[in-house]
Protein backbone atom coordinates (compact mmCIF):
# COMPACT_ATOMS: atom_id res chain seq x y z
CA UNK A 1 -2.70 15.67 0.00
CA UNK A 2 -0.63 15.57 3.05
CA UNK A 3 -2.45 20.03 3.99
CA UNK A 4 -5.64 18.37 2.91
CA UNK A 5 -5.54 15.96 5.84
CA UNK A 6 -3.85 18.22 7.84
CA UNK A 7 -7.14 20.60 7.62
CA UNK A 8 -9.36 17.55 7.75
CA UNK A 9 -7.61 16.35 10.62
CA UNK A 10 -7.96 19.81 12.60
CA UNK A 11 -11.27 20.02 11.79
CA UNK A 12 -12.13 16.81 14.15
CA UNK A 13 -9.58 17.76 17.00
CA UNK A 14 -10.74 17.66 20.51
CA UNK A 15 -8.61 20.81 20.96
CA UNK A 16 -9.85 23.40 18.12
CA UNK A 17 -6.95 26.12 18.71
CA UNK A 18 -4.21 23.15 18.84
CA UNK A 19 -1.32 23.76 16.48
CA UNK A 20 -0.82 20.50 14.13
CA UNK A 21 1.87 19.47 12.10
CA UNK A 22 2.67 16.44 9.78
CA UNK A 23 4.78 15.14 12.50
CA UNK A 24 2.64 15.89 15.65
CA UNK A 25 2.02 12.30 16.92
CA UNK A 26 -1.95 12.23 16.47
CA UNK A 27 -2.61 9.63 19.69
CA UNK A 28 0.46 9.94 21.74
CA UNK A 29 -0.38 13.64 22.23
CA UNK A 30 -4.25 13.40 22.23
CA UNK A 31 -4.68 15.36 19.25
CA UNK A 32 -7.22 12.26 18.26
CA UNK A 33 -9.42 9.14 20.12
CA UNK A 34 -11.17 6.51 19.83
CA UNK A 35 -14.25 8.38 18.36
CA UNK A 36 -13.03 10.65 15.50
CA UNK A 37 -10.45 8.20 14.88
CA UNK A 38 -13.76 6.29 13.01
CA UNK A 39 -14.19 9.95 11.15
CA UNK A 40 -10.26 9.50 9.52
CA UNK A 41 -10.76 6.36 8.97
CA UNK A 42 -13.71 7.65 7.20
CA UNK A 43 -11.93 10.11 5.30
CA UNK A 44 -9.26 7.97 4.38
CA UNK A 45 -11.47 5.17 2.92
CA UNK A 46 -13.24 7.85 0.73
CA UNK A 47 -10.00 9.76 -0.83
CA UNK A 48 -9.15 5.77 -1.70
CA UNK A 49 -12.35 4.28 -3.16
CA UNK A 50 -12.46 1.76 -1.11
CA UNK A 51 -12.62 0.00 2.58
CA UNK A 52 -9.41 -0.34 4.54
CA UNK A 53 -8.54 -4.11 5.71
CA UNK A 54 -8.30 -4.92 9.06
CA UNK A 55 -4.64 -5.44 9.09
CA UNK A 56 -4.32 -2.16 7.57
CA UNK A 57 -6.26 -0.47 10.56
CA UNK A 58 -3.49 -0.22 13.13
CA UNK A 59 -2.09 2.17 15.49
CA UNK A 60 1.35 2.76 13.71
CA UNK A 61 0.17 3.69 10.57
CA UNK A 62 -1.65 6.46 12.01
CA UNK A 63 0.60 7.93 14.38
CA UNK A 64 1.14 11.08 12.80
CA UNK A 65 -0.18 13.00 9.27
CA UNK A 66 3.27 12.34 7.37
CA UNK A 67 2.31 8.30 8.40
CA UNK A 68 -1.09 8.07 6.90
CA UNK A 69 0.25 9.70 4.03
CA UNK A 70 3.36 7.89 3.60
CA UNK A 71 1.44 4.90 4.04
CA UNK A 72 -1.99 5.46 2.56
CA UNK A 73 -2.39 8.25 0.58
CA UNK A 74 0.81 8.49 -0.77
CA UNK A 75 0.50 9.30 -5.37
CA UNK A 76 2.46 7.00 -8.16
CA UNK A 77 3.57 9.52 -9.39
């Protein structure tokens, strides 16, 4: 999951030739903003079935790829 929205996640970038990691802090280094942050959030909400809550919508748990994962996307098994 964690390449998937890696790719997904370049494919929005302001900067197309940007080199991305799972740690690369998405905000702090203006990899993302306040407009395709709405396209993750997107993204997100489809891979999970559902609508995120507004308490889960904040700035820490997107800060970087291995975050959103960790705290999102993250499999049971």
């Amino acid at each position: 999951m964690q390449q998937e929205l890696l790719k997904f996640i370049k494919s929005i970038c302001r900067d197309k030739g940007r080199t991305i990691d799972s740690n690369t802090l998405l905000f702090k280094d203006k990899v993302l903003d306040s407009m395709n942050i709405l396209d993750l959030i997107g993204y997100i909400e489809k891979h999970l079935g559902r609508k995120l809550t507004d308490d889960e919508v904040i700035m820490p748990n997107f800060e970087s790829v291995r975050k959103i994962v960790e705290t999102f996307l993250k499999s049971d098994d």
